[in-house]
N, C-alpha and C. Protein backbone atom coordinates (compact mmCIF):
# COMPACT_ATOMS: atom_id res chain seq x y z
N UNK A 1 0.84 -1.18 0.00
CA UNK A 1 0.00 0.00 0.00
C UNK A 1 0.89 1.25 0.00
N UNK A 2 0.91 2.09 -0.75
CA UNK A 2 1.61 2.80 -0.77
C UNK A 2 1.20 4.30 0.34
N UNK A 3 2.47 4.76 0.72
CA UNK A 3 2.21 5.72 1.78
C UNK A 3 2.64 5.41 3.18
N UNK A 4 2.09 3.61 3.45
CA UNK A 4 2.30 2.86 4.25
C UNK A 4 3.58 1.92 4.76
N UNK A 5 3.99 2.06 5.90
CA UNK A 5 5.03 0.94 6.18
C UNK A 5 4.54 -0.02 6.93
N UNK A 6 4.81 -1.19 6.54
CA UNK A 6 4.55 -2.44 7.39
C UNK A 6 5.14 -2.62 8.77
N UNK A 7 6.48 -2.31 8.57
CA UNK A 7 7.47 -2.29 10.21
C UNK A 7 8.01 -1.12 10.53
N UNK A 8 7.13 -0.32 10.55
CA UNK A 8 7.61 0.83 10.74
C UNK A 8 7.18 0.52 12.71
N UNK A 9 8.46 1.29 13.37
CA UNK A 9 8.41 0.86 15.04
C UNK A 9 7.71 1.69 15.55
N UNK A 10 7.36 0.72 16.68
CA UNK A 10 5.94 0.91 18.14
C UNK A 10 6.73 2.01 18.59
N UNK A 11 7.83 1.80 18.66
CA UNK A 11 8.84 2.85 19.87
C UNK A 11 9.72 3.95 18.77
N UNK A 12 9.05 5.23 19.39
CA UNK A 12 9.60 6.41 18.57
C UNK A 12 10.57 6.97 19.28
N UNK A 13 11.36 8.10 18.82
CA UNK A 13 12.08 8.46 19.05
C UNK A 13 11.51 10.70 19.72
N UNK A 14 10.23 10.69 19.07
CA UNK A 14 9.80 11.69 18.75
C UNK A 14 8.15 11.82 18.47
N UNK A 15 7.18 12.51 19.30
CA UNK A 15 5.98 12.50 18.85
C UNK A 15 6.06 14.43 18.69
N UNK A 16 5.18 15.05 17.99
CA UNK A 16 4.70 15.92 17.74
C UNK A 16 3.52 16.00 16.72
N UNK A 17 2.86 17.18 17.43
CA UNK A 17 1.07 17.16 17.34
C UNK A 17 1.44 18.63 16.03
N UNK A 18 0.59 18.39 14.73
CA UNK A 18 0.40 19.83 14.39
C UNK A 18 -1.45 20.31 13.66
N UNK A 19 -1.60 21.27 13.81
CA UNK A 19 -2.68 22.29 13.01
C UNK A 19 -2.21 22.19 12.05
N UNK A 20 -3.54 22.10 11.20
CA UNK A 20 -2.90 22.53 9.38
C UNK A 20 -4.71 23.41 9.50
N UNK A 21 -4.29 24.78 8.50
CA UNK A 21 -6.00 25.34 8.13
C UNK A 21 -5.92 25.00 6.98
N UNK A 22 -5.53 23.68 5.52
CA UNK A 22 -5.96 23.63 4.63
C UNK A 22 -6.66 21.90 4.87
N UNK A 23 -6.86 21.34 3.59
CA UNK A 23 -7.22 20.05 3.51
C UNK A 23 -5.82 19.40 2.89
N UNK A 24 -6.63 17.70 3.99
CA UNK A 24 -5.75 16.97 3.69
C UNK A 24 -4.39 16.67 2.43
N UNK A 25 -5.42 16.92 1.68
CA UNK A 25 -5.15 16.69 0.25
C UNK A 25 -4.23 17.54 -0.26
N UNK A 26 -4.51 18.98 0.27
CA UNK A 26 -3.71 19.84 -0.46
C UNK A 26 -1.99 19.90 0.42
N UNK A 27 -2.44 19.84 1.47
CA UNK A 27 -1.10 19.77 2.98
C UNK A 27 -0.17 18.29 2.24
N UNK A 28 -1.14 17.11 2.03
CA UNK A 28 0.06 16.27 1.36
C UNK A 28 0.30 16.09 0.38
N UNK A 29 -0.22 16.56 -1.05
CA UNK A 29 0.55 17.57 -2.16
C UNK A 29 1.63 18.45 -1.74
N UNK A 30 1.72 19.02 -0.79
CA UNK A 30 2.76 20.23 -0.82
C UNK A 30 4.01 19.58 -0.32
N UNK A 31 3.30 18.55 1.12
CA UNK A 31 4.69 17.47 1.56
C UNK A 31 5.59 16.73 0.78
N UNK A 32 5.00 15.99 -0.49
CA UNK A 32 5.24 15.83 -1.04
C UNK A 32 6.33 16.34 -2.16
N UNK A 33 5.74 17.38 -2.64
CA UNK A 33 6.24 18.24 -3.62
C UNK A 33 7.81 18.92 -2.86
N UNK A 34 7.57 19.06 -1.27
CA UNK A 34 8.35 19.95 -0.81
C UNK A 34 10.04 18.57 -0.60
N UNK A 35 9.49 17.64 -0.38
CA UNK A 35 10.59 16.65 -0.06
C UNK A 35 11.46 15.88 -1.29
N UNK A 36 10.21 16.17 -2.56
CA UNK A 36 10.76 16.03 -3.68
C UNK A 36 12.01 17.10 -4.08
N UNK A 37 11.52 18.37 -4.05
CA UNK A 37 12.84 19.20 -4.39
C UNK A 37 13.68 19.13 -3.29
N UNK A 38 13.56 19.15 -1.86
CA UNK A 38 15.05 18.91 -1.27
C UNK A 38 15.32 17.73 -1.42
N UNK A 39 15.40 16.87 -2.15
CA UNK A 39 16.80 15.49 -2.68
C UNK A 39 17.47 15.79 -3.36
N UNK A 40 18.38 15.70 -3.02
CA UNK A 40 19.47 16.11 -3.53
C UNK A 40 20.14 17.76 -3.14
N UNK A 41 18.97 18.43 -2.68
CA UNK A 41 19.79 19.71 -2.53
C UNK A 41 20.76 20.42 -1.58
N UNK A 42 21.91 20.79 -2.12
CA UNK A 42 23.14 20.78 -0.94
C UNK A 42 22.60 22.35 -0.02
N UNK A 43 22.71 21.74 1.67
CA UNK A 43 22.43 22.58 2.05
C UNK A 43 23.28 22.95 3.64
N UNK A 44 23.44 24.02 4.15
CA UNK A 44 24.68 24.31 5.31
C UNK A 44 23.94 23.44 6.15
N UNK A 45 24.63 22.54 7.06
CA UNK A 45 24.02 22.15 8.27
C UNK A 45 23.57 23.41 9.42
N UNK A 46 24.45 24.34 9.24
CA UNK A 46 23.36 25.10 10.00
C UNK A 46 22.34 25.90 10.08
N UNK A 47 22.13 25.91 8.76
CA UNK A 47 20.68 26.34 7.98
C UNK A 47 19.27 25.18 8.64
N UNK A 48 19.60 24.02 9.37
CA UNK A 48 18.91 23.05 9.51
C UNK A 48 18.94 22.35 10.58
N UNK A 49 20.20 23.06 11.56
CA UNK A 49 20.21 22.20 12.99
C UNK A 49 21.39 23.15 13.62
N UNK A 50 21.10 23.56 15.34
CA UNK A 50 22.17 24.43 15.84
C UNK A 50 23.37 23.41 16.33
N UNK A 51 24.61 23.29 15.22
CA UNK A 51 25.38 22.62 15.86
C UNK A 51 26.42 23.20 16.29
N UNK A 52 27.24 22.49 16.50
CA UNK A 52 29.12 23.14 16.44
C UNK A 52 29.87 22.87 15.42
N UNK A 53 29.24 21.79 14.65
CA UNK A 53 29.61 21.70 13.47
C UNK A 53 30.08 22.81 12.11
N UNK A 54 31.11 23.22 11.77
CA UNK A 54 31.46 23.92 11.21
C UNK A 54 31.91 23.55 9.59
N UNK A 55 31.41 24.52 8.61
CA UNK A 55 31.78 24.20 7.01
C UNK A 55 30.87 22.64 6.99
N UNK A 56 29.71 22.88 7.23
CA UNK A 56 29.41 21.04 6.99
C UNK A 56 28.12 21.25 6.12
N UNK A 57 27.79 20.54 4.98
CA UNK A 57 26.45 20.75 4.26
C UNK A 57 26.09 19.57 4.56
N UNK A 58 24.82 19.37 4.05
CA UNK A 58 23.66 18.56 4.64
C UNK A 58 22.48 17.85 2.92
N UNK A 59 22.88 16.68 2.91
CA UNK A 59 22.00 16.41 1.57
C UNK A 59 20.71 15.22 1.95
N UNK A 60 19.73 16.25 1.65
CA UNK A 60 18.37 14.81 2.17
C UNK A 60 18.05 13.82 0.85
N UNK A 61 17.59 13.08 1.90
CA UNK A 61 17.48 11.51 0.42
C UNK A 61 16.47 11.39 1.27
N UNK A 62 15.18 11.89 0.65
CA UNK A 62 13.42 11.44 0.79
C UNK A 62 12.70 9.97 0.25
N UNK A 63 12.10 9.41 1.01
CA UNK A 63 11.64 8.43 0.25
C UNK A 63 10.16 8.04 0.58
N UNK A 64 9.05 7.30 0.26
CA UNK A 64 7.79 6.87 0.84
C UNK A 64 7.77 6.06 0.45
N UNK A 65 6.89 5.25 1.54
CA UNK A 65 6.80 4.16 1.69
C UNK A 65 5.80 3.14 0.77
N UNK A 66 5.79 1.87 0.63
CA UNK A 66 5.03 0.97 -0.22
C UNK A 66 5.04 -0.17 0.44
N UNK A 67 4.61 -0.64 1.08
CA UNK A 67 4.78 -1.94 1.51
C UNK A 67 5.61 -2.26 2.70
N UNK A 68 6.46 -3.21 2.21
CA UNK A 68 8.24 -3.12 3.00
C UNK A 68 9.25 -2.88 2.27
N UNK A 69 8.86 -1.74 1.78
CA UNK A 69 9.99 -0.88 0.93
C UNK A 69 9.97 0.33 0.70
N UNK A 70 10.87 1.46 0.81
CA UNK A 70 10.95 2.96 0.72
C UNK A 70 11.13 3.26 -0.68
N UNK A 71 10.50 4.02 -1.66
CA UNK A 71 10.61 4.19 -2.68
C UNK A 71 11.34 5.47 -2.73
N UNK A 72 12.47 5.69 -3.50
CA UNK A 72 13.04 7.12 -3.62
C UNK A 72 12.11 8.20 -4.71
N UNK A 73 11.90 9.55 -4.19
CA UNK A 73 11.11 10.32 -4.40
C UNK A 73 11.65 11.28 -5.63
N UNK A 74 11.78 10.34 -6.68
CA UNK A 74 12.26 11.07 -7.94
C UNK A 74 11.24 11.32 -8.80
N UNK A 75 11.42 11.56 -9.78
CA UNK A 75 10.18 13.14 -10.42
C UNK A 75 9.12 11.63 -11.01
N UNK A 76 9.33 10.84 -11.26
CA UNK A 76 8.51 9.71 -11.50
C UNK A 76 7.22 9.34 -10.35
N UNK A 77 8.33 8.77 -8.83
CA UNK A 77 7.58 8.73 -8.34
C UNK A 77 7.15 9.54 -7.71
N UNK A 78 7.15 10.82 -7.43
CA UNK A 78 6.49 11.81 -7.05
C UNK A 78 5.33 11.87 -7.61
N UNK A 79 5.20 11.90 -8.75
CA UNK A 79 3.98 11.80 -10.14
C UNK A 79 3.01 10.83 -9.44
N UNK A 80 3.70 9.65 -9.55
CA UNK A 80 3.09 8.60 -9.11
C UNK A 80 2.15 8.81 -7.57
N UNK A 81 2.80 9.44 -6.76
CA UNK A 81 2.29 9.40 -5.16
C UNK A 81 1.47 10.96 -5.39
N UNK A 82 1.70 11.91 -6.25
CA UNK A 82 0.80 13.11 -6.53
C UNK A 82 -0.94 12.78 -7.10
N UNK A 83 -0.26 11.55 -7.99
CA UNK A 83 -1.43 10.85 -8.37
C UNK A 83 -3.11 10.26 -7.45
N UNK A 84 -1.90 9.64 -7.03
CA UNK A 84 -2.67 8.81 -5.89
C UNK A 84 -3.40 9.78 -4.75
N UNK A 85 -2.54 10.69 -4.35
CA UNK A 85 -3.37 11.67 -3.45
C UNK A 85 -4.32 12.47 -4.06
N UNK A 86 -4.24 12.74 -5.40
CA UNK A 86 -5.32 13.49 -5.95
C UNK A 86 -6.53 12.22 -6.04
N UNK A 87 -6.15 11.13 -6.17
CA UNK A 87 -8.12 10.46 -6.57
C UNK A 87 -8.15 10.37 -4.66
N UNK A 88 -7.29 10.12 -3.58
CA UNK A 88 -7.49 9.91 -2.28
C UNK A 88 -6.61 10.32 -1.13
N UNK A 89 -7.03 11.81 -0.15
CA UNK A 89 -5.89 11.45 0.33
C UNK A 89 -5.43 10.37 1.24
N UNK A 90 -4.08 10.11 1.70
CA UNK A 90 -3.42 9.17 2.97
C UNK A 90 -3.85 9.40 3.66
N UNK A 91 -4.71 8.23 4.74
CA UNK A 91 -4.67 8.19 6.36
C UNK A 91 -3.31 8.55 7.04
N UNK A 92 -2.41 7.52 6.48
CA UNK A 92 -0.90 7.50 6.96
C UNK A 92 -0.21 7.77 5.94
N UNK A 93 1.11 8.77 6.41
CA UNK A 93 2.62 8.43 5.18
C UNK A 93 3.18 8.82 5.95
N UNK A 94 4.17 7.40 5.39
CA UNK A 94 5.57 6.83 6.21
C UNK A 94 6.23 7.29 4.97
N UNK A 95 7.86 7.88 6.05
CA UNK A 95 8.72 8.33 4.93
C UNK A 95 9.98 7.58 5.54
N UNK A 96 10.80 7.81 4.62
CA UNK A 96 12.25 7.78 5.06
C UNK A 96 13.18 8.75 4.90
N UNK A 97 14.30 8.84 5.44
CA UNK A 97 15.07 10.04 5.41
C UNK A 97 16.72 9.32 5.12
N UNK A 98 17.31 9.65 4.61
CA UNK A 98 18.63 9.63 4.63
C UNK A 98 19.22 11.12 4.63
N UNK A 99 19.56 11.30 5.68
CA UNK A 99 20.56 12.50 5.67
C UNK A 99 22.48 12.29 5.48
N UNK A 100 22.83 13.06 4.87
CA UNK A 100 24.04 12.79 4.64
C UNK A 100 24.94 14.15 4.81
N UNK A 101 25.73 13.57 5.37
CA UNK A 101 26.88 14.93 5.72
C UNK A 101 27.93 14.55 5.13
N UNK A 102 28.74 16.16 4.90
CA UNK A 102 29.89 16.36 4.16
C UNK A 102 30.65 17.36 5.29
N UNK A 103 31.99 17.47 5.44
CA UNK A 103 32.61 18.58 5.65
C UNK A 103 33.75 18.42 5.14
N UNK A 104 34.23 19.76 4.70
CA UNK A 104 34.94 20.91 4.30
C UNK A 104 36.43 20.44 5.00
N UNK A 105 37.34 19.31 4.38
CA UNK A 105 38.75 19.58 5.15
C UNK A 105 39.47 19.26 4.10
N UNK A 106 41.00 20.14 4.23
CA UNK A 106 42.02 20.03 3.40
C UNK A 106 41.31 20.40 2.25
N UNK A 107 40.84 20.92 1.75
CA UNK A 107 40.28 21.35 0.43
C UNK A 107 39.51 20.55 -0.44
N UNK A 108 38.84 19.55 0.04
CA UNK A 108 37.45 18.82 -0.51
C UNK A 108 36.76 18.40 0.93
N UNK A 109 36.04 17.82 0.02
CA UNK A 109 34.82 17.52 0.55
C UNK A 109 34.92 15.83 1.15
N UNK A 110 34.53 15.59 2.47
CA UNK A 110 34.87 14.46 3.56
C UNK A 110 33.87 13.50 3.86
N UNK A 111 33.04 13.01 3.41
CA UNK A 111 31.67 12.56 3.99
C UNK A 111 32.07 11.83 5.42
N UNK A 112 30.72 12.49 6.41
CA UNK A 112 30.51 12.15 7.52
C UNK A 112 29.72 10.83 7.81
N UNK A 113 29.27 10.11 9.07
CA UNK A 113 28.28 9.26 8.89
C UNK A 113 26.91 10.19 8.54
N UNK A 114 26.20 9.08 8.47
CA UNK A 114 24.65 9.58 7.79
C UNK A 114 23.92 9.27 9.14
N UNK A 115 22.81 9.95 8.80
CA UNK A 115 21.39 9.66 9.89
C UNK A 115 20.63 9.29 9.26
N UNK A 116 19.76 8.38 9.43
CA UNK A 116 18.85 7.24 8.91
C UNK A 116 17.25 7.43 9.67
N UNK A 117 16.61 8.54 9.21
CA UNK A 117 15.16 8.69 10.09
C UNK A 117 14.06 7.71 9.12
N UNK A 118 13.02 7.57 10.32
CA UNK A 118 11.93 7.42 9.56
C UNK A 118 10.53 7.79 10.30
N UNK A 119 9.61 8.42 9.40
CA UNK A 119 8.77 9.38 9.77
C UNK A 119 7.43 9.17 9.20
N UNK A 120 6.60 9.00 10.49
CA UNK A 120 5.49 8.77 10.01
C UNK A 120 4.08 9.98 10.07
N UNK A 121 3.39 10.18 9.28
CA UNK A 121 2.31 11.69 9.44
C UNK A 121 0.77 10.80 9.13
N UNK A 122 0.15 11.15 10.09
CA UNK A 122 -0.72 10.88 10.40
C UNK A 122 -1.72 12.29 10.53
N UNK A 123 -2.90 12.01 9.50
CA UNK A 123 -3.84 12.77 9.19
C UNK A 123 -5.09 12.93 9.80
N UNK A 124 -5.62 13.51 10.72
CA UNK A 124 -7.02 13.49 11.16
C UNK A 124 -7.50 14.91 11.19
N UNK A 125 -9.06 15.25 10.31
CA UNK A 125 -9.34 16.85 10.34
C UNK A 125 -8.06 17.97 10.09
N UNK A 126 -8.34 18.45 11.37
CA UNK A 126 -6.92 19.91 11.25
C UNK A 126 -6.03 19.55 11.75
N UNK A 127 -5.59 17.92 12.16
CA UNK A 127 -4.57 17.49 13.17
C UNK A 127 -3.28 16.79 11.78
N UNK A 128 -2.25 16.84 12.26
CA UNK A 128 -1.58 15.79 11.88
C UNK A 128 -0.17 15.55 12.97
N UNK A 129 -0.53 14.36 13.23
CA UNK A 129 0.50 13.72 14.29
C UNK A 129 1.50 13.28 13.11
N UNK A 130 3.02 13.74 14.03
CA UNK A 130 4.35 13.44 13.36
C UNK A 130 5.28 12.47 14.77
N UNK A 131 5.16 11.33 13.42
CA UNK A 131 5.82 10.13 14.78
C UNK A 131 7.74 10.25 14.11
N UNK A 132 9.04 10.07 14.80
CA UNK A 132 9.72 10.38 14.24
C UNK A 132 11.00 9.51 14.58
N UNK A 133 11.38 8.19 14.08
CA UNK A 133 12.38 7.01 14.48
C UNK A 133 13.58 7.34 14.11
N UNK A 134 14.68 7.59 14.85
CA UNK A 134 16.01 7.83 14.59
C UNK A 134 16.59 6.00 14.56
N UNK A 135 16.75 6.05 13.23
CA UNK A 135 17.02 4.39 13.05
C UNK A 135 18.49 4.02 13.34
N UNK A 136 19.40 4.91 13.25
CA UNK A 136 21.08 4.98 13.16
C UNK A 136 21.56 6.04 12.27
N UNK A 137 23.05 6.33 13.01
CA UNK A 137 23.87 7.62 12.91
C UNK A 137 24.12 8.78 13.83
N UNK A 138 24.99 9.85 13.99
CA UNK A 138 25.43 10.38 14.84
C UNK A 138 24.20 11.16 15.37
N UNK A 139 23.26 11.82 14.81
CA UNK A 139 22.57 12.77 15.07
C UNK A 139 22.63 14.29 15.18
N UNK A 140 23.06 14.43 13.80
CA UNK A 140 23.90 15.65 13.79
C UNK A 140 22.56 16.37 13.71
N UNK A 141 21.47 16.25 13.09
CA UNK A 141 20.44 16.97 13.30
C UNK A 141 19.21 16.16 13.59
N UNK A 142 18.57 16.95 15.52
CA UNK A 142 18.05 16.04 15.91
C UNK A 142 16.07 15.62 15.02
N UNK A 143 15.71 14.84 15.82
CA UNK A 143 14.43 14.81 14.74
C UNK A 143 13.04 15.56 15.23
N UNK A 144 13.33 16.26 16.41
CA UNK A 144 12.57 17.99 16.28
C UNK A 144 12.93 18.98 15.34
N UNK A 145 14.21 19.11 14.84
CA UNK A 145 14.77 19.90 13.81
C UNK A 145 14.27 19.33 12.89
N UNK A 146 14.54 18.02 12.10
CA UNK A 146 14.14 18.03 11.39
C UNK A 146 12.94 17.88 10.75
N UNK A 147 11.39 17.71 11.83
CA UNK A 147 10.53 18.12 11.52
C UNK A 147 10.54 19.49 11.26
N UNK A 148 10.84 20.36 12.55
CA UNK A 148 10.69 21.96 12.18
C UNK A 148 11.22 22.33 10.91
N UNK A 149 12.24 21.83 10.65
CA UNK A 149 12.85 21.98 9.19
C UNK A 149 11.84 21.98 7.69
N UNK A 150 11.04 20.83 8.37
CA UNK A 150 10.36 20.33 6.77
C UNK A 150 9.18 20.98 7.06
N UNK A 151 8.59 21.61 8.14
CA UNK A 151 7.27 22.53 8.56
C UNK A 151 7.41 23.74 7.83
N UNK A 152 8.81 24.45 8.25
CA UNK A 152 9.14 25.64 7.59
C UNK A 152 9.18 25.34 6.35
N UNK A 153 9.96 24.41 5.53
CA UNK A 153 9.79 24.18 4.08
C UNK A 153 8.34 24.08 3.24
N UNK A 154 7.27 23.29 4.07
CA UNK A 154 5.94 23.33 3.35
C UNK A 154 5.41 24.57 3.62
N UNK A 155 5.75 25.16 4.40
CA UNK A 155 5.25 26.58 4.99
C UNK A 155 5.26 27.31 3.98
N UNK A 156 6.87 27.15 3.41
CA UNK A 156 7.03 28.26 2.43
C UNK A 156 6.01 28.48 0.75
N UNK A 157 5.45 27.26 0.83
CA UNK A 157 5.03 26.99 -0.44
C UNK A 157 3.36 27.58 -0.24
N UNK A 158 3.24 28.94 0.78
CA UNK A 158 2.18 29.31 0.91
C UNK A 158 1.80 30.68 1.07
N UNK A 159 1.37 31.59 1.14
CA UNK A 159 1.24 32.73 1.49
C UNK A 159 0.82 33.02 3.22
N UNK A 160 0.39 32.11 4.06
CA UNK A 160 0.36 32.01 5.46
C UNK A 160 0.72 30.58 5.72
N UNK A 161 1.10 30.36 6.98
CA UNK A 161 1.49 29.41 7.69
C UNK A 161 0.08 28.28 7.64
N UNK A 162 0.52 26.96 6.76
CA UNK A 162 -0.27 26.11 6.83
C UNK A 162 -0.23 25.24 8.16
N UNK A 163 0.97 24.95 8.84
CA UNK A 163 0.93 24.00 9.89
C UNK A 163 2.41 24.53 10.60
N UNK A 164 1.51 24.18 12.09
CA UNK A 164 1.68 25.25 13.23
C UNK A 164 1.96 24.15 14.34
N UNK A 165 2.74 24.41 15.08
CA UNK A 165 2.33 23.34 16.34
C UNK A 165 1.18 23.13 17.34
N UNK A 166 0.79 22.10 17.64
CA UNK A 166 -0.25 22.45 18.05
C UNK A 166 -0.38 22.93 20.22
């Protein structure tokens, strides 16, 4: 079923409650759309988490779920999962995250370990609960950031604040 994870875990790492004032439908169109353009896009880690980390960018690898498998969120399947929410929206979507770090030494670029989230949004009325599994990796950015991160990102794709904490 797509949207859905089969083993996605009882035990989170992270709950948060949010308000949305649009419909379902349109809030996960935009999630969507919004996680599609950050893959791949290089971005400062501290544009996205207060660290100590210095000279370090930050590249997300988005994916949703199907079954027992994460599908990567390339312009295909985006189409594909844009699709699907337009004839219905999701009760649930489970995502995945690969975050990946780089820093800045000796004059290239160093890759760090990665963080491995997975994130589930749950839709009811004006509610949507964000469940949030830190699966492995350092935790260079924790997974309150990186919800707030991706709140502010769908945010932007609006003229007022669609979703708010609740």
């Amino acid at each position: 079923m797509l949207g859905f994870y089969e083993n996605f875990p009882v035990n989170v790492h992270m709950v948060m409650q949010l308000t949305t004032s649009i419909s379902a439908k349109k809030l996960q169109q935009a999630i969507v759309q919004t996680l599609h353009k950050l893959n791949g896009e290089n971005l400062s880690l501290n544009a996205v988490a207060k660290t100590s980390i210095s000279e370090c960018t930050v590249i997300f690898e988005f994916g949703i779920a199907e079954g027992k498998t994460f599908n990567y969120l390339d312009r295909e399947e985006t189409q594909k999962v844009l699709e699907k929410i337009g004839e219905a929206p999701m009760k649930v979507m489970d995502l995945f995250s690969a975050v990946r770090y780089y820093k800045w030494m000796e004059g290239r670029s160093k890759p760090l370990k990665f963080d491995y989230y997975m994130i589930r949004l749950t839709f009811n009325a004006n509610l949507v609960n964000v469940y949030v599994f830190h699966e492995r990796g350092p935790r260079h950015i924790s997974p309150e950031e990186i919800v707030n991160f991706l709140v502010a990102r769908v945010n932007t794709l609006f003229q007022r604040k669609v979703l708010n904490p609740a």
